[in-house]
Protein backbone atom coordinates (compact mmCIF):
# COMPACT_ATOMS: atom_id res chain seq x y z
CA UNK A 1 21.86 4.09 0.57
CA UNK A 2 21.08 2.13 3.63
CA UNK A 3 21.12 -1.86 2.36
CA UNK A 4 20.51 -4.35 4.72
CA UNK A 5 22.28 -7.40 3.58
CA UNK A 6 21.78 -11.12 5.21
CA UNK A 7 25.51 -13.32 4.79
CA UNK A 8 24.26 -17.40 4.13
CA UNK A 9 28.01 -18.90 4.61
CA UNK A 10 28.70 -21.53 6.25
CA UNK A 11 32.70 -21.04 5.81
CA UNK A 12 33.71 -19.06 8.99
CA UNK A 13 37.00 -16.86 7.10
CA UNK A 14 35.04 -16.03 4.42
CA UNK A 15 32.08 -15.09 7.00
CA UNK A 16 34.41 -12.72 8.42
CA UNK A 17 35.47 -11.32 5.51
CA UNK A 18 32.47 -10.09 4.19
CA UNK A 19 31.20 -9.26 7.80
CA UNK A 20 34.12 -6.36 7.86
CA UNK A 21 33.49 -5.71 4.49
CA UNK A 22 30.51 -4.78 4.75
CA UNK A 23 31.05 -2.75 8.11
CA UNK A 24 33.91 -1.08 6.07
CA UNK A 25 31.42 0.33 3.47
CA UNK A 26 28.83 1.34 5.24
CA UNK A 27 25.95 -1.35 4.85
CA UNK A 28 23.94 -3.03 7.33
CA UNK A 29 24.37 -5.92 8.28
CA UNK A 30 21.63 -7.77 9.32
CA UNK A 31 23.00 -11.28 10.22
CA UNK A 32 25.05 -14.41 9.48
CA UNK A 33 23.89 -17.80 9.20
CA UNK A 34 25.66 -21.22 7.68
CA UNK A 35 22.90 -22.96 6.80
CA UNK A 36 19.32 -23.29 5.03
CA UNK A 37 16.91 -23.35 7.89
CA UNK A 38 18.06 -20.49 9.85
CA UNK A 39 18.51 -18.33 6.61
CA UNK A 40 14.58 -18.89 5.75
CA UNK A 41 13.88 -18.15 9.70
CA UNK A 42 15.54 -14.92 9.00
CA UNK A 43 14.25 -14.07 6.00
CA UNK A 44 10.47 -14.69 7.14
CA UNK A 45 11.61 -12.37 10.10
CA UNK A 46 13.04 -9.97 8.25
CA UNK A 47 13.51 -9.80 4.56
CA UNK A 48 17.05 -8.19 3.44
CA UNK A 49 17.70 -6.27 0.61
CA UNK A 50 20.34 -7.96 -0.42
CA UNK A 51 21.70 -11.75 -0.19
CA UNK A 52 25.34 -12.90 -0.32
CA UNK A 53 24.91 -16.49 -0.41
CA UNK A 54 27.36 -19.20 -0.89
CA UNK A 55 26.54 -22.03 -3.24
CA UNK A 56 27.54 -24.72 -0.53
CA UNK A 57 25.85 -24.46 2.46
CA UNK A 58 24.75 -27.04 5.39
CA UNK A 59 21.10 -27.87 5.80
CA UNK A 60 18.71 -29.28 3.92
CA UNK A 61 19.25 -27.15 0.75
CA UNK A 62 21.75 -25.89 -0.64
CA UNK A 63 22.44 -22.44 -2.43
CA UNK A 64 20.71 -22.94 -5.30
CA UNK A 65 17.71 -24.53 -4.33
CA UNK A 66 16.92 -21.94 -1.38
CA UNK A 67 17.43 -19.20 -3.73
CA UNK A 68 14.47 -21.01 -5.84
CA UNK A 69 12.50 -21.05 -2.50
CA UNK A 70 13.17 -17.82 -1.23
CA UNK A 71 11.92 -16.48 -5.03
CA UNK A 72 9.17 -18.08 -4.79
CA UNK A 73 8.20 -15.60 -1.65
CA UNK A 74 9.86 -12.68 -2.65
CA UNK A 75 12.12 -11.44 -4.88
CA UNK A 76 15.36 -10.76 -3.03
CA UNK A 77 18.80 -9.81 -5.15
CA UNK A 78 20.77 -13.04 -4.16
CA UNK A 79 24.93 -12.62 -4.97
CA UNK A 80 26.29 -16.08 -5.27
CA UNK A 81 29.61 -16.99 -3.88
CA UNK A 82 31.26 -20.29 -4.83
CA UNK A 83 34.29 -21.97 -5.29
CA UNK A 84 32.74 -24.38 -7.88
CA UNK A 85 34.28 -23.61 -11.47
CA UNK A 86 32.00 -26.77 -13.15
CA UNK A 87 29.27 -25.83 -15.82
CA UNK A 88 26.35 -27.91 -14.56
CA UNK A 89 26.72 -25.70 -11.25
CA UNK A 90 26.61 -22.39 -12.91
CA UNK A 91 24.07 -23.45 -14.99
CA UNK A 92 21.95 -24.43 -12.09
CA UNK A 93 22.85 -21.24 -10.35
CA UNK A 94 22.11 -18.86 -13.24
CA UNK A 95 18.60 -20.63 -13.82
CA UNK A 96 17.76 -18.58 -10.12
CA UNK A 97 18.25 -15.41 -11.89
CA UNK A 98 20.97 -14.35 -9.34
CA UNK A 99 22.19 -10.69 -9.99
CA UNK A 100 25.65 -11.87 -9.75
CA UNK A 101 28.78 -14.80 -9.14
CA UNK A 102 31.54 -14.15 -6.49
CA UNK A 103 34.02 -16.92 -6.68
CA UNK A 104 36.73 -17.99 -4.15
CA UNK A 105 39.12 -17.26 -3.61
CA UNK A 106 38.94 -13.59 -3.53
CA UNK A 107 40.42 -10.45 -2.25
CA UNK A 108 38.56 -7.37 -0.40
CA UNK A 109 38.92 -5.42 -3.43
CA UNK A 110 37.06 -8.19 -5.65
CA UNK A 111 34.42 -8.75 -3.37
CA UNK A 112 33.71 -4.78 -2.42
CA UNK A 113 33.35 -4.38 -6.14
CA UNK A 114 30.41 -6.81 -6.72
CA UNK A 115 28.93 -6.34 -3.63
CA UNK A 116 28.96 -1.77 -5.02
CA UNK A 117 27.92 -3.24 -8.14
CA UNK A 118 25.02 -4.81 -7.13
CA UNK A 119 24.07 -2.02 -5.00
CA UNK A 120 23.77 0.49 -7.50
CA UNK A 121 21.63 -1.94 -9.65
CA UNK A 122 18.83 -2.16 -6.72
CA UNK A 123 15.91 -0.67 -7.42
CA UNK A 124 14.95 2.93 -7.39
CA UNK A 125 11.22 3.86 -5.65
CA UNK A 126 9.26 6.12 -7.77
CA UNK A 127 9.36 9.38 -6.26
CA UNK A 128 5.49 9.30 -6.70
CA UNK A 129 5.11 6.30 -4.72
CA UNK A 130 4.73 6.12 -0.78
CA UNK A 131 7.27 3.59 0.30
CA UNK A 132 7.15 1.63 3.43
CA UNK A 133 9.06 -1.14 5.12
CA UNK A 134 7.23 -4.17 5.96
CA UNK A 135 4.18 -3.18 8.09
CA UNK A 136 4.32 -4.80 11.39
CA UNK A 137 1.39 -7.15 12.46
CA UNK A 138 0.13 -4.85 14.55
CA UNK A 139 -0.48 -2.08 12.20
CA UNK A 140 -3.18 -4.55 10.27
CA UNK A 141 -7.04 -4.33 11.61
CA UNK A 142 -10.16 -6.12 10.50
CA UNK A 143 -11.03 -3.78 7.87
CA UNK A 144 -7.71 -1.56 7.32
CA UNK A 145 -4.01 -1.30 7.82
CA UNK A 146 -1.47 1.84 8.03
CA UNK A 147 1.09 2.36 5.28
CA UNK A 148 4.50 4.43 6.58
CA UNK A 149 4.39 7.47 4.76
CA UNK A 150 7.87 9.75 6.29
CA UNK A 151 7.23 10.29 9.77
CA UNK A 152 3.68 9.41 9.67
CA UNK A 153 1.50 6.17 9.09
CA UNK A 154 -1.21 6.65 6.76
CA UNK A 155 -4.66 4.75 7.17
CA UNK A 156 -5.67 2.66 3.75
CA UNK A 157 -8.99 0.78 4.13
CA UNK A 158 -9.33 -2.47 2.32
CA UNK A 159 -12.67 -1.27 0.70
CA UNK A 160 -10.14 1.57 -0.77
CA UNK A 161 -7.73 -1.02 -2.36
CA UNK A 162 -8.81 -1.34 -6.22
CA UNK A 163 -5.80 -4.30 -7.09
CA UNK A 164 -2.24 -5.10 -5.85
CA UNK A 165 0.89 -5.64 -8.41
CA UNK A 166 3.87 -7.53 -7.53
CA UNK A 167 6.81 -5.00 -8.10
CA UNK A 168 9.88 -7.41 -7.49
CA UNK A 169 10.57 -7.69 -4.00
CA UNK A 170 7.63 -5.07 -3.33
CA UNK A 171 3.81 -5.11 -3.69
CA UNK A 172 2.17 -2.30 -5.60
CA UNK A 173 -1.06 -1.09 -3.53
CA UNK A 174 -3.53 0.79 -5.90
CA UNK A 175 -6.45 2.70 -4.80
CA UNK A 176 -8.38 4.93 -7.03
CA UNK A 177 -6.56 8.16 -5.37
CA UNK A 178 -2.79 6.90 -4.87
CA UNK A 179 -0.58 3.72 -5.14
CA UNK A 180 1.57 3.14 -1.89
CA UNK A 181 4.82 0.30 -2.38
CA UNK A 182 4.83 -2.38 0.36
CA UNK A 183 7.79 -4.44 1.25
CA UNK A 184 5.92 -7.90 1.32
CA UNK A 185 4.88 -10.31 -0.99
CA UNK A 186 1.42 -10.48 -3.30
CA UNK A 187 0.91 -13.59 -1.74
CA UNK A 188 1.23 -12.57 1.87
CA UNK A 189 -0.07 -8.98 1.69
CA UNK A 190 -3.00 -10.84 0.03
CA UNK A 191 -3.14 -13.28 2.90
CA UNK A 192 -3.28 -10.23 5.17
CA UNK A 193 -6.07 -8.79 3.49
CA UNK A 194 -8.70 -11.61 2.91
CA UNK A 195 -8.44 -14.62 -0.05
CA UNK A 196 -11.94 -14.28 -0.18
CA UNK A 197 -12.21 -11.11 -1.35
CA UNK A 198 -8.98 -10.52 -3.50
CA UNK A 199 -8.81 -12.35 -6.09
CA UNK A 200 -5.36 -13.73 -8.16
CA UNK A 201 -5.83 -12.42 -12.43
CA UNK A 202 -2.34 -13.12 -12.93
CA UNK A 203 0.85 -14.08 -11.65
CA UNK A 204 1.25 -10.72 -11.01
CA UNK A 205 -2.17 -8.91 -10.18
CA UNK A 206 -4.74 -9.30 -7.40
CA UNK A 207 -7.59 -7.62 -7.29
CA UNK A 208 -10.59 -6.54 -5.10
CA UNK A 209 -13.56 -8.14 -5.87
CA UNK A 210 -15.79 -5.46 -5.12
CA UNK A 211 -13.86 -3.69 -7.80
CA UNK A 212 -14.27 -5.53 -10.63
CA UNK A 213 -16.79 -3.90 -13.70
CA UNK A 214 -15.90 -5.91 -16.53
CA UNK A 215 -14.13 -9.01 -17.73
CA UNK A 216 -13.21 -9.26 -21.67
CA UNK A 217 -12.61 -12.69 -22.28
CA UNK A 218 -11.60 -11.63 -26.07
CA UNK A 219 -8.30 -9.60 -24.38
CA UNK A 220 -8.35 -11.58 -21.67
CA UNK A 221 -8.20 -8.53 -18.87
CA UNK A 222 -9.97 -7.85 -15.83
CA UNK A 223 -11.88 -3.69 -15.85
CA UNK A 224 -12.14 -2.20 -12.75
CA UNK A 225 -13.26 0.82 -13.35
CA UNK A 226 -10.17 3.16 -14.94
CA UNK A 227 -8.18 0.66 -14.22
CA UNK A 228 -7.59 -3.20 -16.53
CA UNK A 229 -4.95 -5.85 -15.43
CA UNK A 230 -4.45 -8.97 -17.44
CA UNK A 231 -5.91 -11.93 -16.77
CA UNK A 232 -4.13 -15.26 -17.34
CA UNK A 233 -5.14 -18.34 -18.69
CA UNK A 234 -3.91 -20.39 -15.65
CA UNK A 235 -6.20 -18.14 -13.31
CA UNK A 236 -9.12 -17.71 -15.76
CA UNK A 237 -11.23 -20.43 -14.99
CA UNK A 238 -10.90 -19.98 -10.68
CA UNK A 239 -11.34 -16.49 -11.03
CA UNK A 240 -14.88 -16.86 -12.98
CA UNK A 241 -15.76 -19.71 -11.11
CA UNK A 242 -15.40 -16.99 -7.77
CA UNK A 243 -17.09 -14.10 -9.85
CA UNK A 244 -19.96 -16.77 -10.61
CA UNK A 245 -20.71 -16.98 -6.50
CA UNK A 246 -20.86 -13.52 -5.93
């Protein structure tokens, strides 16, 4: 499995350590940085799959709190590493929803361990989805953008899109033909495609305006043809106030 995996340590042995770890099993390494600001620069650049982050870092943040910013973008598996043993810490940590604690001191063996554990917890693509890596800027027109399908890009107008799904660190694309898997954000892929014409339901759901057949208030969900995503009560009243305009 070929995991890209971003170190935040700020501790230059330990740095090291997983560095060659990481070399020694085979994973990517994408890059090392000791602080909070240059961790969200590379993130933004290019997400990782994976996070090893260490509770203390330098910056404006630390650990814990970008963890709760970086979430808020997208939903990257973030492995902890401390040398803090008090409660209020890992309570403050575990709020994050990290998908695991390394703490210090440790050995090779320890930390090869969690770092395989995590690994093989990482999400699986549905063989029926087309998965792509972050489209590049480029890729995105006016009225369309290309999808990586294999060894070719595949064209997906944004007249074709019927609603997106956030899918953990992915975005579900859904057209009334096939459903393609992003690596981006709802937010940002929604961003990409026009706020004015896709339209937040849900934490969870955006969909195309042009789409939309019904709305049952009763259930609370959103018809769009075959397809019906919920709709929330936080987004009810802007989404009806927008479907009141068109």
């Amino acid at each position: 499995m070929n995991v890209s995996v971003l170190i935040v340590e700020d501790e230059e042995l330990y740095a090291d350590k997983l560095e060659m770890l990481l070399d020694k099993c085979g994973y990517l390494h994408q890059a090392t940085v000791d602080n909070s600001t240059a961790a969200l620069v590379q993130i933004k650049q290019s997400p990782p799959d994976l996070i090893l982050m260490d509770v203390n870092i330098e910056g404006e943040y630390d650990g814990i709190e970008l963890a709760d910013m970086i979430h808020k973008e997208i939903d990257i598996p973030i492995l902890f590493i401390t040398s803090l043993q008090d409660d209020m810490t890992f309570r403050r940590a575990s709020r994050t929803n990290p998908v695991g604690f390394l703490e210090k001191p440790f050995t090779m063996t320890q930390m090869q361990r969690s770092i395989e554990l995590v690994i093989s917890k990482l999400d699986k693509s549905d063989k029926t989805i087309t998965k792509s890596e972050e489209t590049p800027n480029e890729v995105f027109s006016k009225d369309y953008f290309f999808i990586k399908n294999r060894n070719k890009l595949e064209k997906v107008r944004f007249s074709e899109i019927v609603y997106l799904e956030a899918d953990g660190r992915y975005c579900q694309v859904f057209t009334e033909e096939k459903k393609y898997l992003l690596r981006m954000s709802l937010q940002r892929l929604r961003e990409r495609l026009g706020v004015d014409k896709f339209v937040q339901t849900h934490r969870s759901f955006v969909v195309n305006l042009e789409k939309v057949s019904s709305v049952d208030l009763e259930d609370m969900v959103v018809h769009l043809g075959t397809f019906q995503v919920a709709l929330s009560k936080r987004n009810r009243e802007d989404f009806l106030r927008i479907l009141e305009k068109i």
